[in-house]
PDB file of N, CA and C in Angstrom:
ATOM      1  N   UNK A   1       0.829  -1.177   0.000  1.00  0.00           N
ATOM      2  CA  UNK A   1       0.000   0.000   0.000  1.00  0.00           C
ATOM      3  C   UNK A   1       0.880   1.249   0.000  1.00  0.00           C
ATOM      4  N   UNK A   2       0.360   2.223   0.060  1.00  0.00           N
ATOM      5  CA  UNK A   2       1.089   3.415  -0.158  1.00  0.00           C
ATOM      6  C   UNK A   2       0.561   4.677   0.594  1.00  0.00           C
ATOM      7  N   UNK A   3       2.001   5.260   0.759  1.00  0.00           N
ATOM      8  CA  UNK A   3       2.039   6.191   1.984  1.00  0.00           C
ATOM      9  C   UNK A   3       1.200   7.493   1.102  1.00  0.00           C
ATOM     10  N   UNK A   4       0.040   8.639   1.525  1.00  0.00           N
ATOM     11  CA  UNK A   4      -0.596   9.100   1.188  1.00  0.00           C
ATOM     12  C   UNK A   4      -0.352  10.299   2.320  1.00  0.00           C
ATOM     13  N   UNK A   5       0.004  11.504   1.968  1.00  0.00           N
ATOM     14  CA  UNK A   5       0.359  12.910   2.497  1.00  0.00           C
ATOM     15  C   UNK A   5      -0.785  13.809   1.687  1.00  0.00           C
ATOM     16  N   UNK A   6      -1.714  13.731   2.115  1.00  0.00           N
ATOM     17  CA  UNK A   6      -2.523  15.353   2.092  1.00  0.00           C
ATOM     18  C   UNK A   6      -2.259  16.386   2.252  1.00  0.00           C
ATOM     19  N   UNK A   7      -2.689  17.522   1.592  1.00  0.00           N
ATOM     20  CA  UNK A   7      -2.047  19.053   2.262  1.00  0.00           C
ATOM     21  C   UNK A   7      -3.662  19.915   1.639  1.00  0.00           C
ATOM     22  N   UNK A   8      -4.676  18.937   1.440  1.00  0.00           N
ATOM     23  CA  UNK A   8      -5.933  19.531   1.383  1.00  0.00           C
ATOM     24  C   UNK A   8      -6.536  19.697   2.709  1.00  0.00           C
ATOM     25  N   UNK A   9      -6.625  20.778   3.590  1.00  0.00           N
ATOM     26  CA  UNK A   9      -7.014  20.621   4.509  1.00  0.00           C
ATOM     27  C   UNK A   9      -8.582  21.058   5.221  1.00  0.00           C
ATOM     28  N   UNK A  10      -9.344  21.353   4.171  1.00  0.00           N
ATOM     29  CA  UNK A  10     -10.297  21.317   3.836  1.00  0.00           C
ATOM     30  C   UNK A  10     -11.436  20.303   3.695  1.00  0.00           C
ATOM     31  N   UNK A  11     -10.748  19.541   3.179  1.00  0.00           N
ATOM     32  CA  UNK A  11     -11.199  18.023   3.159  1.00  0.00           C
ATOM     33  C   UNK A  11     -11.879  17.305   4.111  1.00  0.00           C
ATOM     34  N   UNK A  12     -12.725  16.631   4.296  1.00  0.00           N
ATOM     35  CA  UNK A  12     -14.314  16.221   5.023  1.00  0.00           C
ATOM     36  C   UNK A  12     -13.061  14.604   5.457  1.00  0.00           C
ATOM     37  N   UNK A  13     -12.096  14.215   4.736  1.00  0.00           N
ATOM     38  CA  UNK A  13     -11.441  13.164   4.911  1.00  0.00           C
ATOM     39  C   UNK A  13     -10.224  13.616   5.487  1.00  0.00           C
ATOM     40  N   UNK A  14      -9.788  14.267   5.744  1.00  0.00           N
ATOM     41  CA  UNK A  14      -8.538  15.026   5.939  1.00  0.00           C
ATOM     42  C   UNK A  14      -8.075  15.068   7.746  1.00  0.00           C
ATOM     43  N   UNK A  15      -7.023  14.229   7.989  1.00  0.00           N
ATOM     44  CA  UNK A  15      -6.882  14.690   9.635  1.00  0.00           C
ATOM     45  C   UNK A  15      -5.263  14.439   9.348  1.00  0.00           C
ATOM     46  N   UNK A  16      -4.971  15.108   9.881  1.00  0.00           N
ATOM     47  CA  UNK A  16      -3.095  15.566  10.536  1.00  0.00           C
ATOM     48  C   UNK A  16      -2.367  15.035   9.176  1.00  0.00           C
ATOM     49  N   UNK A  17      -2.923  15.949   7.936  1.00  0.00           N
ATOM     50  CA  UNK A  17      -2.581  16.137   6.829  1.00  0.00           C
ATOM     51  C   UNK A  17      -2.487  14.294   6.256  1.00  0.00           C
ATOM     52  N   UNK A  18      -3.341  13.217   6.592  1.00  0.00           N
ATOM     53  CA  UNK A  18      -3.688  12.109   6.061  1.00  0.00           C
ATOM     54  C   UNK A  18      -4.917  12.269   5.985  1.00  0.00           C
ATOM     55  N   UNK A  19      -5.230  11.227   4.895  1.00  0.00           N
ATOM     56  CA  UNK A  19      -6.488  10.986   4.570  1.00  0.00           C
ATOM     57  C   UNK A  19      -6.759   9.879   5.429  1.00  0.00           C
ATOM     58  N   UNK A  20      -8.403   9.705   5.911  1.00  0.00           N
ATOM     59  CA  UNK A  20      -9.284   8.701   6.882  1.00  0.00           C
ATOM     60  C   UNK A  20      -9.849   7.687   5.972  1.00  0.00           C
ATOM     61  N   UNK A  21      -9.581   7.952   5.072  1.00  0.00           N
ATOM     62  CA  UNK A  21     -10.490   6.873   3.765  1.00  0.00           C
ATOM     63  C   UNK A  21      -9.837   5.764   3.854  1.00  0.00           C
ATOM     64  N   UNK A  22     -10.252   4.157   3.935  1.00  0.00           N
ATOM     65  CA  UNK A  22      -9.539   3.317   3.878  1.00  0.00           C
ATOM     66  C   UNK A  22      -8.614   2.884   2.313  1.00  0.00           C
ATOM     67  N   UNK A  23      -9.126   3.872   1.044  1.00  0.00           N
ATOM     68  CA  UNK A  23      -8.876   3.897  -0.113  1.00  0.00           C
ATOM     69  C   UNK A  23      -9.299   5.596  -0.989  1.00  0.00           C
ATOM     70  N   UNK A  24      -8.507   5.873  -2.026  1.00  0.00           N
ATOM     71  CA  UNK A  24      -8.915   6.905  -2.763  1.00  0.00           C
ATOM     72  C   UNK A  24      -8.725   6.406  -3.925  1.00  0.00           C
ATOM     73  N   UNK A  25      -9.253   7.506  -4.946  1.00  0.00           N
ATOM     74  CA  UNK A  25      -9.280   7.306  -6.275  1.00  0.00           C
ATOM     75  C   UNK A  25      -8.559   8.480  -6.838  1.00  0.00           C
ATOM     76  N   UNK A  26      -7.445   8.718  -7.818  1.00  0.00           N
ATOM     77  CA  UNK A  26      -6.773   9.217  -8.375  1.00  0.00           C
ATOM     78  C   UNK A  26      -7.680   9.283  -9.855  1.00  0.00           C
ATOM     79  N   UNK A  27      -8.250  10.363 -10.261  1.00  0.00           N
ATOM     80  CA  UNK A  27      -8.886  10.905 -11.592  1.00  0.00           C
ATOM     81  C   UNK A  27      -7.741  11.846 -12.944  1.00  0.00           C
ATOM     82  N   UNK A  28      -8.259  11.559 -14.053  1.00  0.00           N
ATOM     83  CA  UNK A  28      -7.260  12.030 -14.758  1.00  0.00           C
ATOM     84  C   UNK A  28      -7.274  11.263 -16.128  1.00  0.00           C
ATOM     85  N   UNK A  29      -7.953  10.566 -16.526  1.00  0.00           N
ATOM     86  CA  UNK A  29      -7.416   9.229 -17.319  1.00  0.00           C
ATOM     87  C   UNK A  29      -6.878   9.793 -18.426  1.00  0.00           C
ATOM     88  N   UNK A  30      -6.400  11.110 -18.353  1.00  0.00           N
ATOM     89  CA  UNK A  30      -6.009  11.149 -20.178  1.00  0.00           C
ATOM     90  C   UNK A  30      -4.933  12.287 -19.788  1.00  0.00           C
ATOM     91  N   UNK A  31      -4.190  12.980 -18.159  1.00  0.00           N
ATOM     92  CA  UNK A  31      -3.476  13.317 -17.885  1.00  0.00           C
ATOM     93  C   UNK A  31      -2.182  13.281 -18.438  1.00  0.00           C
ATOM     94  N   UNK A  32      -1.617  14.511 -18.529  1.00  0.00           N
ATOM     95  CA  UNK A  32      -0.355  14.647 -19.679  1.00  0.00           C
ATOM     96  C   UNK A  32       0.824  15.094 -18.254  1.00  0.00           C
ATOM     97  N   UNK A  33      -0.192  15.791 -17.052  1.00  0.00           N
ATOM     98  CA  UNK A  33       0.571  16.624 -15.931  1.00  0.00           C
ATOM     99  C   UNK A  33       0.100  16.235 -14.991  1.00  0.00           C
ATOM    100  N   UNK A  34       1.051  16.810 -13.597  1.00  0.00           N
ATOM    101  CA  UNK A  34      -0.113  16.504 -12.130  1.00  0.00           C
ATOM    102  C   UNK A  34      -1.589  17.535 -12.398  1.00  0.00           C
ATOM    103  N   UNK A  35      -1.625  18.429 -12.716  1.00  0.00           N
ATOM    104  CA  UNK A  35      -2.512  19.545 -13.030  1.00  0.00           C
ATOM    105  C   UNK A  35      -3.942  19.044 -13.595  1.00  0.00           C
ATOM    106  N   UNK A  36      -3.600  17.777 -14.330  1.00  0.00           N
ATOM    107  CA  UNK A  36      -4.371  17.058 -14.964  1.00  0.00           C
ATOM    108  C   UNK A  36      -5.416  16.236 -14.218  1.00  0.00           C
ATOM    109  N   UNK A  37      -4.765  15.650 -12.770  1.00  0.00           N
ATOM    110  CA  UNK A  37      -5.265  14.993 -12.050  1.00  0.00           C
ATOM    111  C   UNK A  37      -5.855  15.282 -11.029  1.00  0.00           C
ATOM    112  N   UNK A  38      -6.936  14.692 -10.306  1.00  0.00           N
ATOM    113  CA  UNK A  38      -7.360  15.266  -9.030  1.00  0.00           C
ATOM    114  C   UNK A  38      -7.747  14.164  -8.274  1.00  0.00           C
ATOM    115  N   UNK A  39      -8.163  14.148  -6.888  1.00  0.00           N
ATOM    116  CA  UNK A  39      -9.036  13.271  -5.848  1.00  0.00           C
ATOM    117  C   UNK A  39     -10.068  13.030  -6.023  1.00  0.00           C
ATOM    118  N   UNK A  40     -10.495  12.233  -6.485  1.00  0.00           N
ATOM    119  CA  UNK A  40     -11.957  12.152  -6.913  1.00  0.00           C
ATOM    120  C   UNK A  40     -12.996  11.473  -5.822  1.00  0.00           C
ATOM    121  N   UNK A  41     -12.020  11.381  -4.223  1.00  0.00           N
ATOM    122  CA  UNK A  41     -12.923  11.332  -3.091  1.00  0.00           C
ATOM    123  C   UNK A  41     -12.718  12.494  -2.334  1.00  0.00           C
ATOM    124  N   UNK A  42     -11.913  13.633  -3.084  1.00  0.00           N
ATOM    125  CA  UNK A  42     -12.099  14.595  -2.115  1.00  0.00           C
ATOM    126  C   UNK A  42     -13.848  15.495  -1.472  1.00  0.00           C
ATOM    127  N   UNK A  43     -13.952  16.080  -1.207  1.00  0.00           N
ATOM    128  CA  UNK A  43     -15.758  16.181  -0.081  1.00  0.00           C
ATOM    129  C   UNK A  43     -15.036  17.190   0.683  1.00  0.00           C
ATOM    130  N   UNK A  44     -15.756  18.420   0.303  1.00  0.00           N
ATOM    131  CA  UNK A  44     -15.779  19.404   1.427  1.00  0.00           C
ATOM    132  C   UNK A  44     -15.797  19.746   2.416  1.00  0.00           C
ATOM    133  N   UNK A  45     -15.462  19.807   3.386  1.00  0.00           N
ATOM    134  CA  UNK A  45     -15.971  19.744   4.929  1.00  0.00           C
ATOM    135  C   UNK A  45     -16.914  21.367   5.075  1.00  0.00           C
ATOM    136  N   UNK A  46     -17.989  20.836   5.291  1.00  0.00           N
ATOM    137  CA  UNK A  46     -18.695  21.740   5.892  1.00  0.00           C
ATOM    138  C   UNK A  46     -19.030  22.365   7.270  1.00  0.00           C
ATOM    139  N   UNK A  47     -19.198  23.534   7.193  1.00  0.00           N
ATOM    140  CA  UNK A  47     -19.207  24.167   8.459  1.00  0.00           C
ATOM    141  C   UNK A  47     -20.114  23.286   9.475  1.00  0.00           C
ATOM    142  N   UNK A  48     -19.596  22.281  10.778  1.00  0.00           N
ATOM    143  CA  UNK A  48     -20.458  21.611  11.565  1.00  0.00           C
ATOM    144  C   UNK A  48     -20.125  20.426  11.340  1.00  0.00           C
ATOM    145  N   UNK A  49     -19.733  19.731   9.929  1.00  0.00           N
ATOM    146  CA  UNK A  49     -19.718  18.212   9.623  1.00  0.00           C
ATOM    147  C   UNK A  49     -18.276  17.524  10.207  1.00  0.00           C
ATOM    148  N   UNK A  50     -18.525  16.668  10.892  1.00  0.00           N
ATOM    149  CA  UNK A  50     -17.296  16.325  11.770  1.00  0.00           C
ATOM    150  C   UNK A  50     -17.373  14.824  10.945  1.00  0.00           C
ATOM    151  N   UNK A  51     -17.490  14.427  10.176  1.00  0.00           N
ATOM    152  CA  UNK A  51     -17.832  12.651  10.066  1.00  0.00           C
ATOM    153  C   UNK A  51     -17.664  12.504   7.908  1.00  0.00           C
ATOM    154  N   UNK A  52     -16.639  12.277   7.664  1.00  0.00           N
ATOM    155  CA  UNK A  52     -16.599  11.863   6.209  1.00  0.00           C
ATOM    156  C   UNK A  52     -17.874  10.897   5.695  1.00  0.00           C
ATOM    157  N   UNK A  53     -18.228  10.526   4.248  1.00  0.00           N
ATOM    158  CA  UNK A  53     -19.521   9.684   4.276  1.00  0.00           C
ATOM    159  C   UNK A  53     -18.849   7.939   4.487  1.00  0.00           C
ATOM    160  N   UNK A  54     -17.904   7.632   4.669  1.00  0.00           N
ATOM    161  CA  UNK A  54     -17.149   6.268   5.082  1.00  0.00           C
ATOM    162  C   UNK A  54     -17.149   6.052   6.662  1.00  0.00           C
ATOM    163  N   UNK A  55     -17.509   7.115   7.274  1.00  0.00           N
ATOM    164  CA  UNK A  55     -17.293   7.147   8.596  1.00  0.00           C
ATOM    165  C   UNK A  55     -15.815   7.240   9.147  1.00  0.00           C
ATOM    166  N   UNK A  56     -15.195   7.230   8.631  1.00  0.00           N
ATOM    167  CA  UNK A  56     -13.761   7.260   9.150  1.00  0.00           C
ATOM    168  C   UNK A  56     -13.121   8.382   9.232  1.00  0.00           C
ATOM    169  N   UNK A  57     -12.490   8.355  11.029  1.00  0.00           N
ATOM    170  CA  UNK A  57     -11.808   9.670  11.633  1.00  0.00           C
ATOM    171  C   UNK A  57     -10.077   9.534  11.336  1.00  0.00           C
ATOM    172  N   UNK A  58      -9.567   8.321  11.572  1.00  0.00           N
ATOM    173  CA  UNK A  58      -8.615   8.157  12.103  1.00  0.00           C
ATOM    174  C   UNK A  58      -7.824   8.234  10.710  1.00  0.00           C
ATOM    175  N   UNK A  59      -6.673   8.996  10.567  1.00  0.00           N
ATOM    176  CA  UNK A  59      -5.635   9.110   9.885  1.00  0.00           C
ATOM    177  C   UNK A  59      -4.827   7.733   9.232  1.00  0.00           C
ATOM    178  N   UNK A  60      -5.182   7.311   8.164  1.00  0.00           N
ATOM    179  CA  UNK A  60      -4.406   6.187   7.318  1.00  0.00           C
ATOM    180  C   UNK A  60      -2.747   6.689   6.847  1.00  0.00           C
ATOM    181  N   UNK A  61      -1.935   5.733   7.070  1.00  0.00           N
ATOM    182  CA  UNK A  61      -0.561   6.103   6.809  1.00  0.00           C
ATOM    183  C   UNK A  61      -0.099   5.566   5.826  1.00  0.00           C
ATOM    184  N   UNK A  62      -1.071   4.610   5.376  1.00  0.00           N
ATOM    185  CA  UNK A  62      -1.032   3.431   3.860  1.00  0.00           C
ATOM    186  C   UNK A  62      -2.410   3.268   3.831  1.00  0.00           C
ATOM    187  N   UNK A  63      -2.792   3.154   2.345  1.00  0.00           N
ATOM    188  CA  UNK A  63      -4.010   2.851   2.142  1.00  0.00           C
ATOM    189  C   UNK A  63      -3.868   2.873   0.282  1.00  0.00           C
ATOM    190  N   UNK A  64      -4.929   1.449  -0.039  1.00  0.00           N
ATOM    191  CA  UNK A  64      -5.177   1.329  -1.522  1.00  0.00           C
ATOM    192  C   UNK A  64      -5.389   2.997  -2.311  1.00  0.00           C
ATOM    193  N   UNK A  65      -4.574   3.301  -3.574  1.00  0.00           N
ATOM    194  CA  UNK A  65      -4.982   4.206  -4.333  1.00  0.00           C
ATOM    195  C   UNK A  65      -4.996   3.823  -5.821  1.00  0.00           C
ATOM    196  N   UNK A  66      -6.180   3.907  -5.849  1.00  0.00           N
ATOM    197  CA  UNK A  66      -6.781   3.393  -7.423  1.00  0.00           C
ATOM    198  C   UNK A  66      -6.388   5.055  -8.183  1.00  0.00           C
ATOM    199  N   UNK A  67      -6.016   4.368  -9.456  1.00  0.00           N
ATOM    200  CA  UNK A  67      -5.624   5.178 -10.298  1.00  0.00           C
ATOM    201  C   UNK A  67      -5.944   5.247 -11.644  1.00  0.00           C
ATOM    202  N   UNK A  68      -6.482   6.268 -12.252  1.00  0.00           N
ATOM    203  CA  UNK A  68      -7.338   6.309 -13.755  1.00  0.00           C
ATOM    204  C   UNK A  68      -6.520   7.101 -14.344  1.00  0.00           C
ATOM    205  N   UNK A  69      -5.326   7.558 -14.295  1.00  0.00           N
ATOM    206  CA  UNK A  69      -4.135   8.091 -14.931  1.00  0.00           C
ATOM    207  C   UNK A  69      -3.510   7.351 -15.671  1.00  0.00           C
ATOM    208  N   UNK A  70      -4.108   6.963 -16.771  1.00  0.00           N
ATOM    209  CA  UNK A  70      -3.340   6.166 -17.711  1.00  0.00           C
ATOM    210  C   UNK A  70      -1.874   6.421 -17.929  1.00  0.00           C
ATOM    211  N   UNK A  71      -1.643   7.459 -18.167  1.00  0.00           N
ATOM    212  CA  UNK A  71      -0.342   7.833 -18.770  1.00  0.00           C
ATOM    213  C   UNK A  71       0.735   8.102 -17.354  1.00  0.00           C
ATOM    214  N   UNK A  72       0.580   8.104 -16.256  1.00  0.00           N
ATOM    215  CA  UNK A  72       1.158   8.016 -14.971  1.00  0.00           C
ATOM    216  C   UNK A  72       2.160   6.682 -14.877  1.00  0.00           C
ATOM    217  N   UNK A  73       3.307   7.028 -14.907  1.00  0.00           N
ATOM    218  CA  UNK A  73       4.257   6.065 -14.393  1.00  0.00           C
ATOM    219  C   UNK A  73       4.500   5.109 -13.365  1.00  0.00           C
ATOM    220  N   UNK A  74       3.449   5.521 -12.461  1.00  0.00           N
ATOM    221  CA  UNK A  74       3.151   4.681 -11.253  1.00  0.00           C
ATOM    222  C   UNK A  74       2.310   3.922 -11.672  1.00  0.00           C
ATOM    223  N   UNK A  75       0.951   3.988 -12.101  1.00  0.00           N
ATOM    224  CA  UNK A  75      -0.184   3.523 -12.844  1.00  0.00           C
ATOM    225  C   UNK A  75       0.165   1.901 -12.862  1.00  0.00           C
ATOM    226  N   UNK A  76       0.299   0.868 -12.267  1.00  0.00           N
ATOM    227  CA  UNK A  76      -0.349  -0.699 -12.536  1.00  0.00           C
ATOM    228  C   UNK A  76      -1.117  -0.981 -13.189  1.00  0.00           C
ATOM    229  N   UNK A  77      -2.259  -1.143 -13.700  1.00  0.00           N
ATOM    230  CA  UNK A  77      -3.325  -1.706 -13.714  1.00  0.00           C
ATOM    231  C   UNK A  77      -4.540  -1.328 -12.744  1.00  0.00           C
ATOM    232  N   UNK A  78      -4.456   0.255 -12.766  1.00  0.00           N
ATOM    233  CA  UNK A  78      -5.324   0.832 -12.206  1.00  0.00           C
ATOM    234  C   UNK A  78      -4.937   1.118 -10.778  1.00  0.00           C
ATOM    235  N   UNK A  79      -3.893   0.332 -10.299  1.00  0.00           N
ATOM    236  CA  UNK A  79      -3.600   0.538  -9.079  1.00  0.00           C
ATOM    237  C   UNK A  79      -2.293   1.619  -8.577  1.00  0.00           C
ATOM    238  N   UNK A  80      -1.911   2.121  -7.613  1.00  0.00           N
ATOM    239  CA  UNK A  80      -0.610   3.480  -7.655  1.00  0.00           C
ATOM    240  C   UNK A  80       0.201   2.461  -7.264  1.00  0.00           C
ATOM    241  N   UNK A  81       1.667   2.460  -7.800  1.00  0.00           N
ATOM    242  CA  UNK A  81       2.524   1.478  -7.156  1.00  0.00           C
ATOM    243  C   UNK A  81       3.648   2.280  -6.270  1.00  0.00           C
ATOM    244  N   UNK A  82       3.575   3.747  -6.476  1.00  0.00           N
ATOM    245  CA  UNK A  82       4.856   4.576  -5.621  1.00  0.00           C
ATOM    246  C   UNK A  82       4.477   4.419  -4.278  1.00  0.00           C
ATOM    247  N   UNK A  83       5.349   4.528  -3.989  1.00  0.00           N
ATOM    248  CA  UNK A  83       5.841   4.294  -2.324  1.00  0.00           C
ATOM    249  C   UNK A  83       4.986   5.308  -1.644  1.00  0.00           C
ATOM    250  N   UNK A  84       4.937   6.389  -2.060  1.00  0.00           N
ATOM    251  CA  UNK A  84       4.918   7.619  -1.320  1.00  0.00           C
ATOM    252  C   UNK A  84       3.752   8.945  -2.338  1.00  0.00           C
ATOM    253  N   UNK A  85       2.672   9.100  -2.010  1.00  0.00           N
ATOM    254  CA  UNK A  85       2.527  10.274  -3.102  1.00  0.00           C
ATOM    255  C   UNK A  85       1.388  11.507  -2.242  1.00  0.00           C
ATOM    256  N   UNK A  86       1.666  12.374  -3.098  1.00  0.00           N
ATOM    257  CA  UNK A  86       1.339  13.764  -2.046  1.00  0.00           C
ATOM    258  C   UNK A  86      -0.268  14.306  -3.149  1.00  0.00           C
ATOM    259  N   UNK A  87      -1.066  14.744  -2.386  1.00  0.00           N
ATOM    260  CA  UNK A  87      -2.923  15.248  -2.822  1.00  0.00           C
ATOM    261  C   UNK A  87      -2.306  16.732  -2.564  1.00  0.00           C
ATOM    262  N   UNK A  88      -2.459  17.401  -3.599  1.00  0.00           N
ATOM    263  CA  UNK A  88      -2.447  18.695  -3.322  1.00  0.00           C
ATOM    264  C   UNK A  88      -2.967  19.722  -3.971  1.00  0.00           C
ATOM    265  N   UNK A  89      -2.853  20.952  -4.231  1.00  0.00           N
ATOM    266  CA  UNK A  89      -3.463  21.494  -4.624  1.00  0.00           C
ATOM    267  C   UNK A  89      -4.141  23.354  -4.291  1.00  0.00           C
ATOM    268  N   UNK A  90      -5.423  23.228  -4.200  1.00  0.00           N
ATOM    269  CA  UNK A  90      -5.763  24.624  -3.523  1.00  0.00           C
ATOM    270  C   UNK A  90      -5.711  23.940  -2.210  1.00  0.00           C
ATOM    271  N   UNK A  91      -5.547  24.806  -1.237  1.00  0.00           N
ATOM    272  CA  UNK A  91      -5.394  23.775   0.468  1.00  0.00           C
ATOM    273  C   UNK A  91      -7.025  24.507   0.992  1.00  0.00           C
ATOM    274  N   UNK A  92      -7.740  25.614  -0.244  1.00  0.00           N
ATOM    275  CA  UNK A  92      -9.036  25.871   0.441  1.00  0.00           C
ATOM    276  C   UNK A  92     -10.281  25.647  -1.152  1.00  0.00           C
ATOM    277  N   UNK A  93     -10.028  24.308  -1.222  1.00  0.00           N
ATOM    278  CA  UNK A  93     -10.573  23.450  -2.586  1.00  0.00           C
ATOM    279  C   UNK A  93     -11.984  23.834  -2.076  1.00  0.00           C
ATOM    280  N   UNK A  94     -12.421  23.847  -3.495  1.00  0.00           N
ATOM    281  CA  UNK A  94     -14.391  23.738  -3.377  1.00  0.00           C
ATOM    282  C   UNK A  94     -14.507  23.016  -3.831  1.00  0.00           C
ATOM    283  N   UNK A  95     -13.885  21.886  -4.684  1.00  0.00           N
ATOM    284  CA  UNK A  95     -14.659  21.105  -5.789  1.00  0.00           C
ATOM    285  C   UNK A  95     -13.033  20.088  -5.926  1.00  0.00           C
ATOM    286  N   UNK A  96     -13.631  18.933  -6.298  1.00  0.00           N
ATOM    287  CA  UNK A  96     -12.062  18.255  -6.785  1.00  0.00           C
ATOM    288  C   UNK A  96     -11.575  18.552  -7.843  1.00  0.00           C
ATOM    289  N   UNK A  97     -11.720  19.131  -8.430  1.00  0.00           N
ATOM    290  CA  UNK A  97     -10.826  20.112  -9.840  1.00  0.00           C
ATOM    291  C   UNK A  97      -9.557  20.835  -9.550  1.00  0.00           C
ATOM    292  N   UNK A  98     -10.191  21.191  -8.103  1.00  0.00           N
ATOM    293  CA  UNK A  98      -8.931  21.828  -7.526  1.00  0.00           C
ATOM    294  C   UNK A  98      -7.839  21.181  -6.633  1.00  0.00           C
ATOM    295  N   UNK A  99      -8.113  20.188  -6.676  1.00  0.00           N
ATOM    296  CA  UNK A  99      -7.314  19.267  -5.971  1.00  0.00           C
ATOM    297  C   UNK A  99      -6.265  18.075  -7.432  1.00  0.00           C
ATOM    298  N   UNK A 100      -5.070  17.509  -6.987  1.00  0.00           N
ATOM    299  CA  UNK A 100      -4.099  16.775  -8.130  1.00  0.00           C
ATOM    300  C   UNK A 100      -3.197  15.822  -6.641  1.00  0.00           C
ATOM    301  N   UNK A 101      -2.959  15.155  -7.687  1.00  0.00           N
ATOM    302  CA  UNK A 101      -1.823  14.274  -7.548  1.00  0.00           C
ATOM    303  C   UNK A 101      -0.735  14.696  -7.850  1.00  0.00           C
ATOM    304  N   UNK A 102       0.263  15.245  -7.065  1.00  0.00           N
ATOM    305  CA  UNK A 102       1.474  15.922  -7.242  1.00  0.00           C
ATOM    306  C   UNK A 102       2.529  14.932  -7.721  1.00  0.00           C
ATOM    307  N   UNK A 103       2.009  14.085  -6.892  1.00  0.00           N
ATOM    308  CA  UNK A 103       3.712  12.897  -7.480  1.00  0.00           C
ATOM    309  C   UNK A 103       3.175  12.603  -8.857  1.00  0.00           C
ATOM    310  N   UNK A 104       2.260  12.192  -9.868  1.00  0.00           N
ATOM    311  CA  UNK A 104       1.987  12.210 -11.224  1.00  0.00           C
ATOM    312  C   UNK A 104       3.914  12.598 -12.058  1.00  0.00           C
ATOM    313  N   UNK A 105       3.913  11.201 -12.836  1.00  0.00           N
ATOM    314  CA  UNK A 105       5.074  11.459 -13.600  1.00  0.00           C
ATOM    315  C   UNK A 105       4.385  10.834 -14.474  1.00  0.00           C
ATOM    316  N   UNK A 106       4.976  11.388 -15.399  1.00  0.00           N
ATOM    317  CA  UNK A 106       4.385  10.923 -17.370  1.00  0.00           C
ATOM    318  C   UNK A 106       5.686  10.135 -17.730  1.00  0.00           C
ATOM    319  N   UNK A 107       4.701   9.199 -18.066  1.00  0.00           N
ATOM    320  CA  UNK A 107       5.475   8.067 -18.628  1.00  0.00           C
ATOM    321  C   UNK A 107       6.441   8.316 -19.730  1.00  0.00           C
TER     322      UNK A 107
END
């Protein structure tokens, strides 16, 4: 699995700059750049909402990341194989458009 560093902190999934999701999804499938890509479980946190829709609080330090970045060098078979990759982006996102996959390398 793979180490996952957030710096969306905005994020409804987001605690001590990890994501709570037991898995994310990496969007992009026709990505040329990181710019290209985004979180496609990122979720707003709204003013009051303490609870992601997975239920999960607790900070993941590894966790599955599915990947639709075809052209991504990490890219398996849909799955991320880097060790290590960073969600970043606007750090006060409204929408996952504004959010990428920074580690994204083109094949």
């Amino acid at each position: 699995m793979t180490k996952l560093g957030c710096s969306i902190s905005n994020c409804i999934n987001n605690s001590e700059n990890s994501c709570c999701r037991p898995d994310i999804e990496v969007g992009g499938k026709a990505a040329c750049d990181c710019d290209q890509t985004c979180c496609s479980d990122f979720q707003k946190r709204s003013s009051g909402s303490a609870e992601n829709s997975c239920g999960c609080s607790t900070p993941n330090q590894r966790l599955q990341i599915h990947c639709q970045a075809d052209n991504c060098t990490y890219n398996e078979s849909g799955c991320c194989n880097a060790e290590n990759i960073e969600v970043g982006g606007c750090s006060d996102a409204s929408c996952k458009t504004e959010t990428k996959c920074k580690t994204f390398k083109m094949k």
